[in-house]
C-alpha atoms as a PDB file:
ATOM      1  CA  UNK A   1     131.616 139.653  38.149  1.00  0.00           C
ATOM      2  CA  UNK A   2     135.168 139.302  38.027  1.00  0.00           C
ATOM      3  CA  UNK A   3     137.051 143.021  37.988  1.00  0.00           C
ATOM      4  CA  UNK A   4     140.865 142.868  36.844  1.00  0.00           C
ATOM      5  CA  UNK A   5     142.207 146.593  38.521  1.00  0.00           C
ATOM      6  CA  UNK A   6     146.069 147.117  37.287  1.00  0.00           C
ATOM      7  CA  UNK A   7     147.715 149.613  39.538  1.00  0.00           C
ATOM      8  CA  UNK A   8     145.733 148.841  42.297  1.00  0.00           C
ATOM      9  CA  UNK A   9     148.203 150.494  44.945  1.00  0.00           C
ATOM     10  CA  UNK A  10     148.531 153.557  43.247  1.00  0.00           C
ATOM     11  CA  UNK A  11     146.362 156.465  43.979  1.00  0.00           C
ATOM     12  CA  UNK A  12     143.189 156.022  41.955  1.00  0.00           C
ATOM     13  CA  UNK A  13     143.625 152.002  41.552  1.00  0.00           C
ATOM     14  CA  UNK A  14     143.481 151.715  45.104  1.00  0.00           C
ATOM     15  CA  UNK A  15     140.100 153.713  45.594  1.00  0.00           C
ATOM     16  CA  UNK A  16     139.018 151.665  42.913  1.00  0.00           C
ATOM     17  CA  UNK A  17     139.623 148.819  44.400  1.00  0.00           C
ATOM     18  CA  UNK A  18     138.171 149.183  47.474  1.00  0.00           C
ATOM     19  CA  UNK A  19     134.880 150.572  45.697  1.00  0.00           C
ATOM     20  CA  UNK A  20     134.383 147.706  43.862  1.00  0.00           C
ATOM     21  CA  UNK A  21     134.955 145.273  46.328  1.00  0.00           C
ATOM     22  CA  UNK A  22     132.407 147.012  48.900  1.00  0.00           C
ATOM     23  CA  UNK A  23     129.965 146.310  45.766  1.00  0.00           C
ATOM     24  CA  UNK A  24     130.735 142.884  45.931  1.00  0.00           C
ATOM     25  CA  UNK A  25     132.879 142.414  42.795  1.00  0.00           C
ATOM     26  CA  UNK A  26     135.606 139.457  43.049  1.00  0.00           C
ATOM     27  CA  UNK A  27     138.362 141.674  42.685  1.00  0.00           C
ATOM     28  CA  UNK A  28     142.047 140.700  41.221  1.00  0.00           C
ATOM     29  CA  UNK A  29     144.709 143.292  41.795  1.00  0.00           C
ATOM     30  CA  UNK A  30     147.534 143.176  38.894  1.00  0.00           C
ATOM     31  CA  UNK A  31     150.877 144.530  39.895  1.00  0.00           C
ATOM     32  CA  UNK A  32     154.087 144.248  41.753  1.00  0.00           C
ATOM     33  CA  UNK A  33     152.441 144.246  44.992  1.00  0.00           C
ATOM     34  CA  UNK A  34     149.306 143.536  46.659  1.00  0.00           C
ATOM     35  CA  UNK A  35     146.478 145.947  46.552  1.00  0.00           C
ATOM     36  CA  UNK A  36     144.283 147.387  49.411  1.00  0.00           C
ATOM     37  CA  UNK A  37     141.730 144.563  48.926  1.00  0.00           C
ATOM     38  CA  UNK A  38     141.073 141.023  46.642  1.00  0.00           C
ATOM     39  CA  UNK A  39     143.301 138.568  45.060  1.00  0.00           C
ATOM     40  CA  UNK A  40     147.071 139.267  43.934  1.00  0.00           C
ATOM     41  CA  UNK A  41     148.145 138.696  40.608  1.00  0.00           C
ATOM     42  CA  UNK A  42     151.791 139.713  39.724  1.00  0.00           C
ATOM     43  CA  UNK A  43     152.429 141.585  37.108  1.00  0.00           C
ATOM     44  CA  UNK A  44     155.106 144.487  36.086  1.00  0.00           C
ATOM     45  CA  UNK A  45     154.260 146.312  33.426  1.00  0.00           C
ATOM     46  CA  UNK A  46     158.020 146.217  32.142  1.00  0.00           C
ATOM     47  CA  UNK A  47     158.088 142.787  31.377  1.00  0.00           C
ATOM     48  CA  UNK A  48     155.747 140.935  30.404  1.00  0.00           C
ATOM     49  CA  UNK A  49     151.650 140.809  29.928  1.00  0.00           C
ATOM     50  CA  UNK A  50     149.603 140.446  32.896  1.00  0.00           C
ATOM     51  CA  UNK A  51     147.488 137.307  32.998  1.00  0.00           C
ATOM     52  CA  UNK A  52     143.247 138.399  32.629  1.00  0.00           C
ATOM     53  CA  UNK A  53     142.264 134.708  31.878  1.00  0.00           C
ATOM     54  CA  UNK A  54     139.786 134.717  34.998  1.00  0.00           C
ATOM     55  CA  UNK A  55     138.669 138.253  34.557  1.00  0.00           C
ATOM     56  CA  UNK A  56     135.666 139.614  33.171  1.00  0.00           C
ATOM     57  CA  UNK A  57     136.040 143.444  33.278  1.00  0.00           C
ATOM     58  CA  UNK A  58     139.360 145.034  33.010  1.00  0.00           C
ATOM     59  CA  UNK A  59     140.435 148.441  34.509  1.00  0.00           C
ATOM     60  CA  UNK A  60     144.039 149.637  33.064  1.00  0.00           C
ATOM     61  CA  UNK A  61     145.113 152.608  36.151  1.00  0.00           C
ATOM     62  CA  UNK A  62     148.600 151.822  36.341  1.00  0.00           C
ATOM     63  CA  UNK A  63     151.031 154.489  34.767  1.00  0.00           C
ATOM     64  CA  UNK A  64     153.875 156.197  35.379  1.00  0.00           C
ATOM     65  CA  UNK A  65     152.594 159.890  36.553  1.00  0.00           C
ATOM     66  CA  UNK A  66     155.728 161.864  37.138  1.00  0.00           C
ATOM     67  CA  UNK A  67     156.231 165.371  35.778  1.00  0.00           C
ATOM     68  CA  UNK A  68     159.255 164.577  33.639  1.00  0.00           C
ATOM     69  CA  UNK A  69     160.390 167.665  31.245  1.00  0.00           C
ATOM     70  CA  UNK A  70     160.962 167.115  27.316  1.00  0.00           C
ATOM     71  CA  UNK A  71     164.615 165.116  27.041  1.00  0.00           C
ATOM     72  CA  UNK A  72     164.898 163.231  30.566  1.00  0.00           C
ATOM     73  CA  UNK A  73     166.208 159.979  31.021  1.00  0.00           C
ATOM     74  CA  UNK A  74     163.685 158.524  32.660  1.00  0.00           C
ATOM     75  CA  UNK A  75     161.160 159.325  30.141  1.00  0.00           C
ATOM     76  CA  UNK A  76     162.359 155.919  28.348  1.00  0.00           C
ATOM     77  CA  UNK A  77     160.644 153.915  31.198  1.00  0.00           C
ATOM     78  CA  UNK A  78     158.026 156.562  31.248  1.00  0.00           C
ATOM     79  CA  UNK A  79     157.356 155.462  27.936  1.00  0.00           C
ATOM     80  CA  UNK A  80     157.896 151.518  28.817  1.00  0.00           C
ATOM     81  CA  UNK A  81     154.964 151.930  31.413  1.00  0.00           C
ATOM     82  CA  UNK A  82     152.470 154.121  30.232  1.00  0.00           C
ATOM     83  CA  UNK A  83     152.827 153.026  25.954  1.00  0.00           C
ATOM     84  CA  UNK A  84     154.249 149.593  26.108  1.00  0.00           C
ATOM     85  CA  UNK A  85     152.694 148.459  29.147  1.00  0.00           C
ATOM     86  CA  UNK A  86     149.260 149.548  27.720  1.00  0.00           C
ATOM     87  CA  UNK A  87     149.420 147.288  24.864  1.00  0.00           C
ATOM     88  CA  UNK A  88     150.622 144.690  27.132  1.00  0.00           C
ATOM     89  CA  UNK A  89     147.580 144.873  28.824  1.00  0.00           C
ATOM     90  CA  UNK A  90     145.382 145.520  25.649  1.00  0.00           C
ATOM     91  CA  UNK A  91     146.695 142.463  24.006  1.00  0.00           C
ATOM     92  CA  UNK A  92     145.783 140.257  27.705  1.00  0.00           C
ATOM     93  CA  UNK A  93     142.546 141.815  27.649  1.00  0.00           C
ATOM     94  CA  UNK A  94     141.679 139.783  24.189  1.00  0.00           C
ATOM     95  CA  UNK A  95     138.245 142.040  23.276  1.00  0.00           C
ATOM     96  CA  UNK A  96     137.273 142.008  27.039  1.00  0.00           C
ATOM     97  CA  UNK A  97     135.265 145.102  27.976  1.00  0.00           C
ATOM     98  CA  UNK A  98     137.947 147.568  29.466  1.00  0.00           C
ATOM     99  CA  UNK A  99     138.284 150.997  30.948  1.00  0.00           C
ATOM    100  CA  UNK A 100     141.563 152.714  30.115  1.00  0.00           C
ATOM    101  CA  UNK A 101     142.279 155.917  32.664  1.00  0.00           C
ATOM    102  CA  UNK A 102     144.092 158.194  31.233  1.00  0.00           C
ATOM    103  CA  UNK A 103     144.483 162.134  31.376  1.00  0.00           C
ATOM    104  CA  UNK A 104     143.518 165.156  30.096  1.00  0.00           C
ATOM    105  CA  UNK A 105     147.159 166.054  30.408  1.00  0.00           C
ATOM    106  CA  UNK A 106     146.875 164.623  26.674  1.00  0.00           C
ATOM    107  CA  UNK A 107     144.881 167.702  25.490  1.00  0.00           C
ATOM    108  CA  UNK A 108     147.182 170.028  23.531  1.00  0.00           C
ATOM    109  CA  UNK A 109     147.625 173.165  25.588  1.00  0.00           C
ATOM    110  CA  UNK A 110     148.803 175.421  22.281  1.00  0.00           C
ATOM    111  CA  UNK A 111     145.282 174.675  20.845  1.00  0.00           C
ATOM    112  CA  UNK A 112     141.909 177.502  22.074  1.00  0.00           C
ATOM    113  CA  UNK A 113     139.060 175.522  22.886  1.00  0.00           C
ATOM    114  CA  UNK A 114     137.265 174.907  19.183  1.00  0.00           C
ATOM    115  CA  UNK A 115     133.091 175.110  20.427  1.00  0.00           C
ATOM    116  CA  UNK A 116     131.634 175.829  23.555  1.00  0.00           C
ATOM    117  CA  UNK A 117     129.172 172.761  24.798  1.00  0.00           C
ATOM    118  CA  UNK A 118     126.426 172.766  26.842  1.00  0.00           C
ATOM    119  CA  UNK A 119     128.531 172.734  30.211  1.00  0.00           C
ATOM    120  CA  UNK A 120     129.801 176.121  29.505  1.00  0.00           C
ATOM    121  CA  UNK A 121     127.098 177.638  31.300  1.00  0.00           C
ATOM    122  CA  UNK A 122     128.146 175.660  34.748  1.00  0.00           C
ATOM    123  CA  UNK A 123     131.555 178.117  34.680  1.00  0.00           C
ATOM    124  CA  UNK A 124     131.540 179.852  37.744  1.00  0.00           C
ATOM    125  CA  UNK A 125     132.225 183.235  36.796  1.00  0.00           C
ATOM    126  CA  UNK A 126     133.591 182.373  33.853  1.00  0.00           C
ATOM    127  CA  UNK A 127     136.483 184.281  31.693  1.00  0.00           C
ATOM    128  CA  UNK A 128     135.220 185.452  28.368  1.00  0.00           C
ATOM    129  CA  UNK A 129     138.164 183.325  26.898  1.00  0.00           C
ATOM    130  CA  UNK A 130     137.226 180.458  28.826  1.00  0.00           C
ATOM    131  CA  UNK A 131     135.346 177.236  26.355  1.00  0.00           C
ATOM    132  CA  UNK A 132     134.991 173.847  28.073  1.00  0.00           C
ATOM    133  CA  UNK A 133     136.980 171.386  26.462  1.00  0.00           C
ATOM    134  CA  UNK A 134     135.303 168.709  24.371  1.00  0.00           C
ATOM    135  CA  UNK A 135     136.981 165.012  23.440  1.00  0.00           C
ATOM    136  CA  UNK A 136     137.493 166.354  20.133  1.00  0.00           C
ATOM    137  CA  UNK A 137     140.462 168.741  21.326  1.00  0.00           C
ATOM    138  CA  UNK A 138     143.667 168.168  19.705  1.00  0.00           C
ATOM    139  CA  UNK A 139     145.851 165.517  21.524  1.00  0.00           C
ATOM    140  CA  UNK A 140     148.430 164.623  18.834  1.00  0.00           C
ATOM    141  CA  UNK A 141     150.869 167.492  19.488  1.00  0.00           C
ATOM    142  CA  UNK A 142     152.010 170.103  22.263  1.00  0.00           C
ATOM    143  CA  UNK A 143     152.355 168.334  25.626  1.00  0.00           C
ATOM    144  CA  UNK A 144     154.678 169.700  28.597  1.00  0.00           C
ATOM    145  CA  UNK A 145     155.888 167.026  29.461  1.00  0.00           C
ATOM    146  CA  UNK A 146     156.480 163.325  29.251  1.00  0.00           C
ATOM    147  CA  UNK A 147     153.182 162.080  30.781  1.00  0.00           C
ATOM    148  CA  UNK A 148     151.042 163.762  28.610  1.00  0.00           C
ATOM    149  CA  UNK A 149     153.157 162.597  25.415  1.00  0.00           C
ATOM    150  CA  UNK A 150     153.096 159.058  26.468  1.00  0.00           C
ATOM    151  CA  UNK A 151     149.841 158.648  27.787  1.00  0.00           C
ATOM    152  CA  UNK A 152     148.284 160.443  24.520  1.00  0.00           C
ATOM    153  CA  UNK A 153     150.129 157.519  22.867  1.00  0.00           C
ATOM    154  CA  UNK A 154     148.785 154.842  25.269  1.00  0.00           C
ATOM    155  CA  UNK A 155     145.157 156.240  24.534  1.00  0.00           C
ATOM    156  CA  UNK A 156     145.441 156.080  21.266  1.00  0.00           C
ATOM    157  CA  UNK A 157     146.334 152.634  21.064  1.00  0.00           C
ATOM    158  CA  UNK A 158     143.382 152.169  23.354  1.00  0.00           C
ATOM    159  CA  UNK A 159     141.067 153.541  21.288  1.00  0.00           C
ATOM    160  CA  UNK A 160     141.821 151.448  18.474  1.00  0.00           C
ATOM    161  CA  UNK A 161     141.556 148.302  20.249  1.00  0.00           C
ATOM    162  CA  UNK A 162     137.424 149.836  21.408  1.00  0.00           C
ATOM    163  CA  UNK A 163     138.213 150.899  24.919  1.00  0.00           C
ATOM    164  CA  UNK A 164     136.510 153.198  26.861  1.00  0.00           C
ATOM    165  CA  UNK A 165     139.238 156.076  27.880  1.00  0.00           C
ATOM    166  CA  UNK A 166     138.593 158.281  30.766  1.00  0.00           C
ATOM    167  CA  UNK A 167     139.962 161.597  31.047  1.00  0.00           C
ATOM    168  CA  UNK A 168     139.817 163.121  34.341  1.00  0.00           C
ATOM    169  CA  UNK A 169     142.094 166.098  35.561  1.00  0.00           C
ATOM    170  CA  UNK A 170     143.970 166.753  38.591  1.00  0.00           C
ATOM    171  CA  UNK A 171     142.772 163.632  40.578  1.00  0.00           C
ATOM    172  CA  UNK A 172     142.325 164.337  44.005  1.00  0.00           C
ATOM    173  CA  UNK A 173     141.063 162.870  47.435  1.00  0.00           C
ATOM    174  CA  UNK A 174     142.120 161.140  50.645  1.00  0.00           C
ATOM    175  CA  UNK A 175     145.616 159.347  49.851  1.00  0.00           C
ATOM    176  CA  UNK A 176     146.779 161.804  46.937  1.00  0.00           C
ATOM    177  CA  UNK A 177     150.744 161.449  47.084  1.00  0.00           C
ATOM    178  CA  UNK A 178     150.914 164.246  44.305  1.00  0.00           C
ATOM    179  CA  UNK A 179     148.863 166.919  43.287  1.00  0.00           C
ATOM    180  CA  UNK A 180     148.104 168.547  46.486  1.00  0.00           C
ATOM    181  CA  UNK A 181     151.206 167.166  48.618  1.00  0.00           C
ATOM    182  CA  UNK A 182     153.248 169.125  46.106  1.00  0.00           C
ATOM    183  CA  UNK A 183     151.329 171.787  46.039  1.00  0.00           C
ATOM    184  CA  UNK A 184     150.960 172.448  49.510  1.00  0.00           C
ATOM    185  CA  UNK A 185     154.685 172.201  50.138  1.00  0.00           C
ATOM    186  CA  UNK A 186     155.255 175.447  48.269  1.00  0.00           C
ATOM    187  CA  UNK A 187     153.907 176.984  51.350  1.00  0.00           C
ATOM    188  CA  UNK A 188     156.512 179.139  52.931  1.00  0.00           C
ATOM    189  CA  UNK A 189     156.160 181.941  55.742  1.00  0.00           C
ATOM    190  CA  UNK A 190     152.754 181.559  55.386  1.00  0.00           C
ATOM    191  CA  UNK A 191     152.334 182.365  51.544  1.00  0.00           C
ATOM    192  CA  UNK A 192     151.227 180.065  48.912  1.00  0.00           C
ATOM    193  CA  UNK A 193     152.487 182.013  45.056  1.00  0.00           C
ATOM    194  CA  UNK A 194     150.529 180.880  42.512  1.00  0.00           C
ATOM    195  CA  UNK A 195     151.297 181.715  38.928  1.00  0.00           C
ATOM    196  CA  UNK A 196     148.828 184.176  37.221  1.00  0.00           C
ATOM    197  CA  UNK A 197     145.296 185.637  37.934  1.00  0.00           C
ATOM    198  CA  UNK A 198     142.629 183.628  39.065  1.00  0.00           C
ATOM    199  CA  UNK A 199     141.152 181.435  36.835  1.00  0.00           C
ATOM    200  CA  UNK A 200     138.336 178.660  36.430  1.00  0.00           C
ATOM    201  CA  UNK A 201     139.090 175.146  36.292  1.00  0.00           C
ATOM    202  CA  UNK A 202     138.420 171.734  36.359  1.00  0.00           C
ATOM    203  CA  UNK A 203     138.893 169.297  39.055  1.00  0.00           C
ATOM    204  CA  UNK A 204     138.296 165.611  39.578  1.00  0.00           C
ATOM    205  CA  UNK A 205     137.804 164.138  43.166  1.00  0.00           C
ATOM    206  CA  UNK A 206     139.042 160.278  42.907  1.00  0.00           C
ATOM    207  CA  UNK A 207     135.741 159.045  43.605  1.00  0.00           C
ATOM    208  CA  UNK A 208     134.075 160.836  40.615  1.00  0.00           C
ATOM    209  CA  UNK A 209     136.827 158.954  38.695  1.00  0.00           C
ATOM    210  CA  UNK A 210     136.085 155.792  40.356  1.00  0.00           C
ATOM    211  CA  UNK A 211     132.391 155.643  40.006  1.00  0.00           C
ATOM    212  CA  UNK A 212     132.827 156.462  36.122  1.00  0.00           C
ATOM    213  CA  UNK A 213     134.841 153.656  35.599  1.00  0.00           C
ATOM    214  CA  UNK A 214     132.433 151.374  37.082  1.00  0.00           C
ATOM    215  CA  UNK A 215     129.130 153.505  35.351  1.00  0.00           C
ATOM    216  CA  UNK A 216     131.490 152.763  31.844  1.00  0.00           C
ATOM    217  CA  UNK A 217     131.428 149.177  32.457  1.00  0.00           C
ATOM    218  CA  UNK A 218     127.875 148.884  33.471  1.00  0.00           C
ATOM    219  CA  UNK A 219     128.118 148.126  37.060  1.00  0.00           C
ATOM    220  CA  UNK A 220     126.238 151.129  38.512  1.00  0.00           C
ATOM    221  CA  UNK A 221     122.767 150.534  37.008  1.00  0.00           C
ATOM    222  CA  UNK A 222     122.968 151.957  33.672  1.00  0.00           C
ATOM    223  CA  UNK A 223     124.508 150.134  30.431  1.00  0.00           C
ATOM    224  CA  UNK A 224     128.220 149.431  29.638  1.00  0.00           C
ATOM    225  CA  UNK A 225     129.433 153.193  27.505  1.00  0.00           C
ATOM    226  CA  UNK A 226     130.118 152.671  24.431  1.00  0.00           C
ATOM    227  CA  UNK A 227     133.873 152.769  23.016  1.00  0.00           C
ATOM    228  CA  UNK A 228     135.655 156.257  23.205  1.00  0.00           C
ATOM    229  CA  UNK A 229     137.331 158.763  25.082  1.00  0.00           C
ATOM    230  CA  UNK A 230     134.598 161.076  28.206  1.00  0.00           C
ATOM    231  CA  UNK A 231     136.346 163.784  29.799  1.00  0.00           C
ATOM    232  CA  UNK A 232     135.698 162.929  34.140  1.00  0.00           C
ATOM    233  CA  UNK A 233     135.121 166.063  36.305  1.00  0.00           C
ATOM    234  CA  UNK A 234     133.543 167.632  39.464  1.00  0.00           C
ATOM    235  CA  UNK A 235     129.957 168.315  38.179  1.00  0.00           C
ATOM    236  CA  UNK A 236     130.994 172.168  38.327  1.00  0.00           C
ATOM    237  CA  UNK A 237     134.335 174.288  37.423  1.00  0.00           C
ATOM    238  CA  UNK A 238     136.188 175.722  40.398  1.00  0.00           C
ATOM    239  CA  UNK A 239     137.714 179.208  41.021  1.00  0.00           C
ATOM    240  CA  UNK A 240     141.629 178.528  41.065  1.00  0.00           C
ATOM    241  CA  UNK A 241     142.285 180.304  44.427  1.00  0.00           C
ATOM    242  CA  UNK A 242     139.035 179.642  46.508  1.00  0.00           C
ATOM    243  CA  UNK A 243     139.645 175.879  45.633  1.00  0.00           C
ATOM    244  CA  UNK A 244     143.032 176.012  47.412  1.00  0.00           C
ATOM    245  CA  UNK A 245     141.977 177.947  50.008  1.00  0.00           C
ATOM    246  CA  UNK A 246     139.777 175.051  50.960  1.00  0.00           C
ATOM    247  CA  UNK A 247     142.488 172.602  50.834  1.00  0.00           C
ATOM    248  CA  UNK A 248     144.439 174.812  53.045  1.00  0.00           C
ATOM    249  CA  UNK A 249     141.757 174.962  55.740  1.00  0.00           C
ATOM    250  CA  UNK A 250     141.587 171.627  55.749  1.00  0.00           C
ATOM    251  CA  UNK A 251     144.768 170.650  55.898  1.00  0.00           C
ATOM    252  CA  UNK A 252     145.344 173.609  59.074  1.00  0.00           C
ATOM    253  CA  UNK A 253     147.543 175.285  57.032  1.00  0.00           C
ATOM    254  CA  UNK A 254     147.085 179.024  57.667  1.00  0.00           C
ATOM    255  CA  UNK A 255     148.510 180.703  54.301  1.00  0.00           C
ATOM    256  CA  UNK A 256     147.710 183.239  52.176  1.00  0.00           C
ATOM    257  CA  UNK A 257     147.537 182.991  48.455  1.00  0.00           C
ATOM    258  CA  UNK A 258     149.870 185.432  46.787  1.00  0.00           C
ATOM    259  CA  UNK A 259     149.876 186.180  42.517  1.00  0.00           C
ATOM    260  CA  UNK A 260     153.552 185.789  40.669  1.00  0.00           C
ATOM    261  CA  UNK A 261     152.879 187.145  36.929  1.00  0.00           C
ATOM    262  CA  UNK A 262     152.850 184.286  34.900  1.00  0.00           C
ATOM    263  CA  UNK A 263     155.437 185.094  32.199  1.00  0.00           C
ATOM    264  CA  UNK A 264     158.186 185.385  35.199  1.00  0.00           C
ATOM    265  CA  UNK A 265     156.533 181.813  36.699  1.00  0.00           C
ATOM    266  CA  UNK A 266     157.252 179.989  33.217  1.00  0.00           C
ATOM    267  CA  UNK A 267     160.810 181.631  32.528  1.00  0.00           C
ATOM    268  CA  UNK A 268     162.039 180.221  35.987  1.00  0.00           C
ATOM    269  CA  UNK A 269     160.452 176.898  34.694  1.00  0.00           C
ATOM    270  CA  UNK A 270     162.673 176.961  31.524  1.00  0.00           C
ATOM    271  CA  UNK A 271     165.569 177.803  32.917  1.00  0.00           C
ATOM    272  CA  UNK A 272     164.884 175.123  36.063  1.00  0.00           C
ATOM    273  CA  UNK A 273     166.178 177.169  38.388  1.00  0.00           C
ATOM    274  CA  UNK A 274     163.468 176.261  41.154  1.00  0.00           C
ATOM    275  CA  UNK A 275     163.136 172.922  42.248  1.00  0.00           C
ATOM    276  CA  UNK A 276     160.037 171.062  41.227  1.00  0.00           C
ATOM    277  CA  UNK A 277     158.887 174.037  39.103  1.00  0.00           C
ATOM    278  CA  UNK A 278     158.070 173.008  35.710  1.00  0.00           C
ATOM    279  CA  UNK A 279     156.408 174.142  32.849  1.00  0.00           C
ATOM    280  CA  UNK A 280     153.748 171.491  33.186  1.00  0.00           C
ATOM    281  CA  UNK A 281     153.404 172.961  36.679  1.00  0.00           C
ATOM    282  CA  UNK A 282     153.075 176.291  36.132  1.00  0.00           C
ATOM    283  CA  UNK A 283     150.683 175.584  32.624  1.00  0.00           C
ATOM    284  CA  UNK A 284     148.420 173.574  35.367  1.00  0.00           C
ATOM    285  CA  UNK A 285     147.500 176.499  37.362  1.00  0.00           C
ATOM    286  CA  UNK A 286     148.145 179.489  35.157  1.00  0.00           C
ATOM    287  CA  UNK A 287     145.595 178.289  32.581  1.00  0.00           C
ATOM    288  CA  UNK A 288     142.437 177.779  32.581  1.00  0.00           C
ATOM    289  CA  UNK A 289     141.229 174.426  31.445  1.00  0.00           C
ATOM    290  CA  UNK A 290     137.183 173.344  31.839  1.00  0.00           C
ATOM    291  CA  UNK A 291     136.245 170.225  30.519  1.00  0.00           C
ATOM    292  CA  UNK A 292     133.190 169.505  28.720  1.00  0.00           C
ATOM    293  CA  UNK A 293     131.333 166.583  30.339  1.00  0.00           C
ATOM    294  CA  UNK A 294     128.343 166.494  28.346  1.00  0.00           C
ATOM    295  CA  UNK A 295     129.415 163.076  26.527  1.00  0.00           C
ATOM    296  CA  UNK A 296     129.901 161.406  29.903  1.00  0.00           C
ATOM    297  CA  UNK A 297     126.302 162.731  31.140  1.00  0.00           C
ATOM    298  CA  UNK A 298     124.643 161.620  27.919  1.00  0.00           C
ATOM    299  CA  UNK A 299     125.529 158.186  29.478  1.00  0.00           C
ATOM    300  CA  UNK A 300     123.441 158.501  32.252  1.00  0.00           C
ATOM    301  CA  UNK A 301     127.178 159.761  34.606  1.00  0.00           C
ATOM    302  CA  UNK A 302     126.585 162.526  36.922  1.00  0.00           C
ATOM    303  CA  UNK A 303     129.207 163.442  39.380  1.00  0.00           C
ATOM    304  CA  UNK A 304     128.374 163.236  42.827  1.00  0.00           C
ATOM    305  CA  UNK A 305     131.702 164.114  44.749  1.00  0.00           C
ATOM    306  CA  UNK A 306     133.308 167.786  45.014  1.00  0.00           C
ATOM    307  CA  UNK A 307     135.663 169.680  47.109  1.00  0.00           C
ATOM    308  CA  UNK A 308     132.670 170.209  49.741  1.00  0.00           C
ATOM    309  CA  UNK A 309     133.428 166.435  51.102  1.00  0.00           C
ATOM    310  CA  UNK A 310     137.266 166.684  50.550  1.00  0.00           C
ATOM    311  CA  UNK A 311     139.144 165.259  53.739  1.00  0.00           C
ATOM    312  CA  UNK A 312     143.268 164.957  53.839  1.00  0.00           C
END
């Protein structure tokens, strides 16, 4: 089978990549450079639509994933990348079977949780106003920033063309160049503040990602999914600080977590008075977001991969 990958050198492209080409899949990178393994095909995502004549399968990973508040300039390209460069890709494609990644960063954050599914019950600890998230969330309205807006609007388009969309949240694993890196650079005189009380959440590790978008297109034993969006998680919520306090270990770092109140966290992100702190930021790890993965198991899915095998 012949797997088209666009953004094969970012983050989760890459792991991609090198999954499916250790399964034996004839792999064709699509971007401005070379990915980690298989065939180059270039292709900017600005300019033109890739060429998928040879491909079979087609995985869509390449965005552009940078926390940009409402009203920057670069949100333009932003848009250009993640929208444009989507239908680019969906118009190439011409019916094949393809996975779209995109983000649960498209979730409305305004909007409570509407029913509590079956994967409520695999909340550890969980806070009594704590409902996993199903697909059926609002995603129309409400996002912090410009990467949820535009890749709610790539998504959409996606789903009208019979895609399967992925939805993971907070990717990361080996090679991460931002969650975690960003993160962990907040660490000063041995403190890590984090905004708010503990709280549950979910957490995708970048192979859980990876073998989903191969389960979706029928590669891992089980049949193709059909069309729609299937929030991608760690099989089980996390608590917010003992997560990071893992990551810390691993990475040697010997800090303690400290507790800002929240409200003071997301008035210094408004007025953007400390650098890097947005309200996207602080809205990732002041509230608590669980994500319903009972669609994805219904399809045979189960995640394998957790912060137990997490290496820098």
């Amino acid at each position: 089978m012949r797997l088209a990958i666009t953004g094969a050198t970012g983050f989760c492209g890459a792991h991609l990549a090198r999954t499916a080409a250790a399964l034996g899949l004839d792999v064709t990178c699509h971007g401005r450079r070379p990915g980690p393994v298989g065939r180059h095909r270039p292709w900017d995502a600005t300019a033109g639509d890739p060429d998928l004549t040879d491909a079979d399968l087609v995985v869509h990973c390449a965005a552009a994933v940078a926390d940009l508040p409402p009203g920057h300039p670069a949100e333009a390209h932003q848009h250009t990348v993640n929208v444009t460069g989507t239908e680019r890709v969906l118009r190439a494609a011409a019916g094949r079977p393809l996975v779209h990644v995109s983000s649960a960063s498209v979730y409305d954050p305004r909007t409570p949780a509407r029913t509590s599914g079956p994967d409520a019950a695999r909340t550890t600890r969980p806070d009594s106003t704590t409902r996993p998230l199903t697909e059926d969330h609002p995603t129309t309205a409400g996002h912090l920033n410009g990467y949820g807006r535009t890749k709610a609007a790539a998504e959409r388009l996606a789903l009208t063309a019979g895609a399967v969309v992925l939805r993971p949240r907070a990717v990361y694993g080996p090679g991460d160049p931002h969650l975690l890196p960003q993160l962990l650079a907040r660490v000063r005189y041995g403190l890590l503040p984090l905004p708010g009380r503990d709280i549950p959440l979910s957490l995708t590790a970048v192979a859980n990602l990876t073998d989903a978008c191969l389960a979706a297109l029928g590669l891992t034993g089980t049949p193709p999914w059909p069309p729609g969006a299937y929030n991608i998680a760690d099989a089980t919520p996390y608590r917010r600080d003992a997560a990071l306090r893992h990551v810390l270990t691993a990475h040697r770092l010997p800090a303690r977590i400290t507790h800002l109140p929240a409200g003071l966290a997301r008035l210094a992100a408004r007025t953007g008075r400390v650098p890097g702190l947005t309200p996207y930021a602080v809205d990732l790890l002041s509230r608590s977001v669980v994500l319903d993965l009972t669609r994805a198991r219904t399809q045979g899915w189960h995640p394998t991969h957790g912060l137990t095998d997490y290496r820098p």
